[in-house]
C-alpha atoms as a PDB file:
ATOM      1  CA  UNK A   1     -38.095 -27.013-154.407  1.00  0.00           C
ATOM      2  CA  UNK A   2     -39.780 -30.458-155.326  1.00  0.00           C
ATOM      3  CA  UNK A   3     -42.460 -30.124-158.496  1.00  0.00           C
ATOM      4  CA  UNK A   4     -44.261 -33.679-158.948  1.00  0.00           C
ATOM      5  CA  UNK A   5     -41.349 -35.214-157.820  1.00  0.00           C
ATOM      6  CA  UNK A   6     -38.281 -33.335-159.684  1.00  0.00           C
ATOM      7  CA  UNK A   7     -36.031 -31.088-157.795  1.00  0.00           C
ATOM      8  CA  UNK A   8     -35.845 -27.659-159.212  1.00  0.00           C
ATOM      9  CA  UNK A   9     -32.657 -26.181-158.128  1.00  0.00           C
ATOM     10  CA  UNK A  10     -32.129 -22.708-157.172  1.00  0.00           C
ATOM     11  CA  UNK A  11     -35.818 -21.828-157.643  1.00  0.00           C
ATOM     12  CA  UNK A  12     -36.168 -22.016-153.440  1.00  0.00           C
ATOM     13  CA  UNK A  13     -34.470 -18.664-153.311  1.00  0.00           C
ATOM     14  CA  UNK A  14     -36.483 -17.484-156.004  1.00  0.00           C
ATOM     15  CA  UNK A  15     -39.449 -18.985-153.910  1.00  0.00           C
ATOM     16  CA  UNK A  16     -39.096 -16.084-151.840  1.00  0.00           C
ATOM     17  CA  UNK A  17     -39.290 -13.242-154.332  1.00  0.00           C
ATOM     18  CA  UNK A  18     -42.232 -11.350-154.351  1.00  0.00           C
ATOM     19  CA  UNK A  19     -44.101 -11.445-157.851  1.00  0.00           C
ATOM     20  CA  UNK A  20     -43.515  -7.199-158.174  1.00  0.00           C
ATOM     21  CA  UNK A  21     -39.814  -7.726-158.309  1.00  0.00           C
ATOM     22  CA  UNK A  22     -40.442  -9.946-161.479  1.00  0.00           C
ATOM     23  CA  UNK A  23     -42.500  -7.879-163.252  1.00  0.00           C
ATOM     24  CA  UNK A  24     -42.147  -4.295-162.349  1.00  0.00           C
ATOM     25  CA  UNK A  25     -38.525  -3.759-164.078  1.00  0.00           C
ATOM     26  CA  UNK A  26     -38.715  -0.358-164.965  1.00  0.00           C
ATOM     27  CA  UNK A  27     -36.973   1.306-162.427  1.00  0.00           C
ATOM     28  CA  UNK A  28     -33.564  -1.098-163.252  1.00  0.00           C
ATOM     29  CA  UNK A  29     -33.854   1.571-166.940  1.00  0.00           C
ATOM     30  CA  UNK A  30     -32.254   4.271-165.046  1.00  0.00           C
ATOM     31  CA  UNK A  31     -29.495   6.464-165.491  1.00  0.00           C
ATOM     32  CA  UNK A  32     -26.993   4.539-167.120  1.00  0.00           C
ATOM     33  CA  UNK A  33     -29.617   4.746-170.159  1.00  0.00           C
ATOM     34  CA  UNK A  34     -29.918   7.949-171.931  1.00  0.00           C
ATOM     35  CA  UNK A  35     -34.030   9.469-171.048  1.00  0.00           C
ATOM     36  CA  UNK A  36     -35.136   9.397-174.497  1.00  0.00           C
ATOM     37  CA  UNK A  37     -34.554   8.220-177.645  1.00  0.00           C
ATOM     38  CA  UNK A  38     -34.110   5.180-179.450  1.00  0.00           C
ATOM     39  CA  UNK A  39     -32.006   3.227-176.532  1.00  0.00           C
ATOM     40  CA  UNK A  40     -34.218   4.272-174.043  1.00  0.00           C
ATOM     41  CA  UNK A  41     -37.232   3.113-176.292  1.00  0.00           C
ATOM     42  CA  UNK A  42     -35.766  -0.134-176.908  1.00  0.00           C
ATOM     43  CA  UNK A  43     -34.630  -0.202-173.332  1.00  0.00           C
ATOM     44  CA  UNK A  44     -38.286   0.110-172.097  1.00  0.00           C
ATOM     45  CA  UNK A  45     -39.366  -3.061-174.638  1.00  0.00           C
ATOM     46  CA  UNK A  46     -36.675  -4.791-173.149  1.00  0.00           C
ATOM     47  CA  UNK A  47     -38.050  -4.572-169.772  1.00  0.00           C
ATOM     48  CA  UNK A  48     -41.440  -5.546-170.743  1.00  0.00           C
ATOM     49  CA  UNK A  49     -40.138  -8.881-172.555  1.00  0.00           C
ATOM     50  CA  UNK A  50     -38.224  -9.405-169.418  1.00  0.00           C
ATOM     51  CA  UNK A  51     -41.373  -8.735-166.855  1.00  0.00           C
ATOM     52  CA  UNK A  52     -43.015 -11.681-169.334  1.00  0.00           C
ATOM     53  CA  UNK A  53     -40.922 -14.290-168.725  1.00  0.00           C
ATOM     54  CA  UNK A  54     -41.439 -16.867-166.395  1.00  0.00           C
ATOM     55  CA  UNK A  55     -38.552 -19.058-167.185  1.00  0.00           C
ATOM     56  CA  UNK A  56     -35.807 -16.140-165.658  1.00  0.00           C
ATOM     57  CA  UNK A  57     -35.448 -15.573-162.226  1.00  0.00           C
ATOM     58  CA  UNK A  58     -35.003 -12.003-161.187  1.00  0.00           C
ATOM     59  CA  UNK A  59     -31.119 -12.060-160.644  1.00  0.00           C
ATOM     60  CA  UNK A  60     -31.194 -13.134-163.701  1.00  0.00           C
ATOM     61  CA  UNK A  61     -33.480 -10.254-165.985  1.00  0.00           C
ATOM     62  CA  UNK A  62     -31.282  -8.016-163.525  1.00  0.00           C
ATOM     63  CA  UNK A  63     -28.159  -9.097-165.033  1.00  0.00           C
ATOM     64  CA  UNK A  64     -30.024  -9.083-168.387  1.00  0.00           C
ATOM     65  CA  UNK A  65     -30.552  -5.341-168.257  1.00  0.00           C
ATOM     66  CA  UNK A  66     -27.519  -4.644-166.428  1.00  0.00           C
ATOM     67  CA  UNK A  67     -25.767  -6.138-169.897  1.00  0.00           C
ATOM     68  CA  UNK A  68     -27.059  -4.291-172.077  1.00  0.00           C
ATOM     69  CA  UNK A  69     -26.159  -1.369-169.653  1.00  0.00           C
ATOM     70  CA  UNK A  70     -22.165  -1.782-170.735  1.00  0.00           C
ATOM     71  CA  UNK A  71     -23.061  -2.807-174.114  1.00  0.00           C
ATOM     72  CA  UNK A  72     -24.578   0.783-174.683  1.00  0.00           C
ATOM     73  CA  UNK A  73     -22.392   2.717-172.868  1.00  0.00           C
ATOM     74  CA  UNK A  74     -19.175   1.453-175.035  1.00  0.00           C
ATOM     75  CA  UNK A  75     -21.583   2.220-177.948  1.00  0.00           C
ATOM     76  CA  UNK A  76     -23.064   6.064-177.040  1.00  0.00           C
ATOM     77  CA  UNK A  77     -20.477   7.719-179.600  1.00  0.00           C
ATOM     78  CA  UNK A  78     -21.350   5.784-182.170  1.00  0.00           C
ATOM     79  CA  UNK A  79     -25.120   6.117-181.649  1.00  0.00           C
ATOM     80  CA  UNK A  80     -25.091   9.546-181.069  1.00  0.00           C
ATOM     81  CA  UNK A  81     -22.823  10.011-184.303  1.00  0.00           C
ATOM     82  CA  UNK A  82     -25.685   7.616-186.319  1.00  0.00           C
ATOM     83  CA  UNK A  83     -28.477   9.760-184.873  1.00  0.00           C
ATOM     84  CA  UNK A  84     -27.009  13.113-185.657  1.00  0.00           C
ATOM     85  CA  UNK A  85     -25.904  11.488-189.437  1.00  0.00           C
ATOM     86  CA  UNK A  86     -29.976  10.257-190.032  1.00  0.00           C
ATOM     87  CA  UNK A  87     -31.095  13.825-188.735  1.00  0.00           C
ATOM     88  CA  UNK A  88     -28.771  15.608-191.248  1.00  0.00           C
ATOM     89  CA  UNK A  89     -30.035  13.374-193.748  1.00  0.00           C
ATOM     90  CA  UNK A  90     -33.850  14.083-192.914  1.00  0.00           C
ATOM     91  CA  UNK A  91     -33.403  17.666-192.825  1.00  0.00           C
ATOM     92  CA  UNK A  92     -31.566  17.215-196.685  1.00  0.00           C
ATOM     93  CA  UNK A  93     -34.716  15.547-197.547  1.00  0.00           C
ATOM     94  CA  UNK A  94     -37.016  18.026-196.163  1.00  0.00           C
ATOM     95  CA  UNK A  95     -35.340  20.741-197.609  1.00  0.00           C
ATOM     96  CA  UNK A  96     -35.013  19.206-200.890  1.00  0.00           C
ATOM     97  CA  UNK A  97     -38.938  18.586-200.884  1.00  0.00           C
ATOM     98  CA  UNK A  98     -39.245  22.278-199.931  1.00  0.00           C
ATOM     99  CA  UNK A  99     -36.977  23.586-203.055  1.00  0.00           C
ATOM    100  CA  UNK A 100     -39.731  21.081-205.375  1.00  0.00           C
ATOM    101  CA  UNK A 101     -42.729  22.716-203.695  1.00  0.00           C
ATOM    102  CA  UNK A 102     -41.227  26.169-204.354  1.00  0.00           C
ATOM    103  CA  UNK A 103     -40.251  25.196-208.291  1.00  0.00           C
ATOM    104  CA  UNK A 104     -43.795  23.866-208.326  1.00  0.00           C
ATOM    105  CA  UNK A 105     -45.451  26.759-207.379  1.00  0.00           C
ATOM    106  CA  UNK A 106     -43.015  28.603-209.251  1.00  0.00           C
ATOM    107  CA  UNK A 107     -44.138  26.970-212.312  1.00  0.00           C
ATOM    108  CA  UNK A 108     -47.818  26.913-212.013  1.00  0.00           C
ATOM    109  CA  UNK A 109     -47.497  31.048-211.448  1.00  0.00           C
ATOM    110  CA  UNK A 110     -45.979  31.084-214.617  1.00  0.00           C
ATOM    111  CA  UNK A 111     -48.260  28.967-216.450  1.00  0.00           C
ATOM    112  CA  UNK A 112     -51.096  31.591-215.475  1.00  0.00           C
END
């Protein structure tokens, strides 16, 4: 392809793309990402920043997304093991601000 006189190479296959392909990436977030949850959520954002870009063809946002598709599955232990560490942690804090409620209202009986 020829742009006011300067050859852009490789953008004659991408000449015959349809416009969908670049921005409706969704459907690449598919089962090689987990269905909900943080990956999944940052998965989805990744798509979107992807679908915005005019300066990537669509081989290569595919190969984007298809990157970050090994990088997470080498890395589902350890994010499962992080998620299921910050929801013991939460659950310390809740019950901890239970246990303060229950001294409080403890307290305030016995000031009566």
């Amino acid at each position: 392809m020829i742009l006011c006189g300067i050859r852009l190479s490789g953008l004659d296959d991408e000449a015959k793309v349809g416009f969908h392909e670049h921005v409706f990436l969704e459907p690449l977030i598919d089962d090689r990402f987990p269905s909900s949850g943080p990956v999944r959520h940052f998965m989805e954002l990744v798509a979107v920043g992807l679908s915005k870009s005019p300066y990537l063809t669509v081989a290569e946002k595919h190969a984007h997304i298809a990157w970050y598709a090994e990088y997470f599955k080498d890395k589902y232990e350890l994010i499962e093991q992080s998620q299921a560490a910050a929801a013991a942690a939460e659950a310390a804090v809740e019950a901890e601000r239970q246990r303060r409620r229950q001294s409080a209202m403890t307290d305030e009986s016995n000031q009566q």
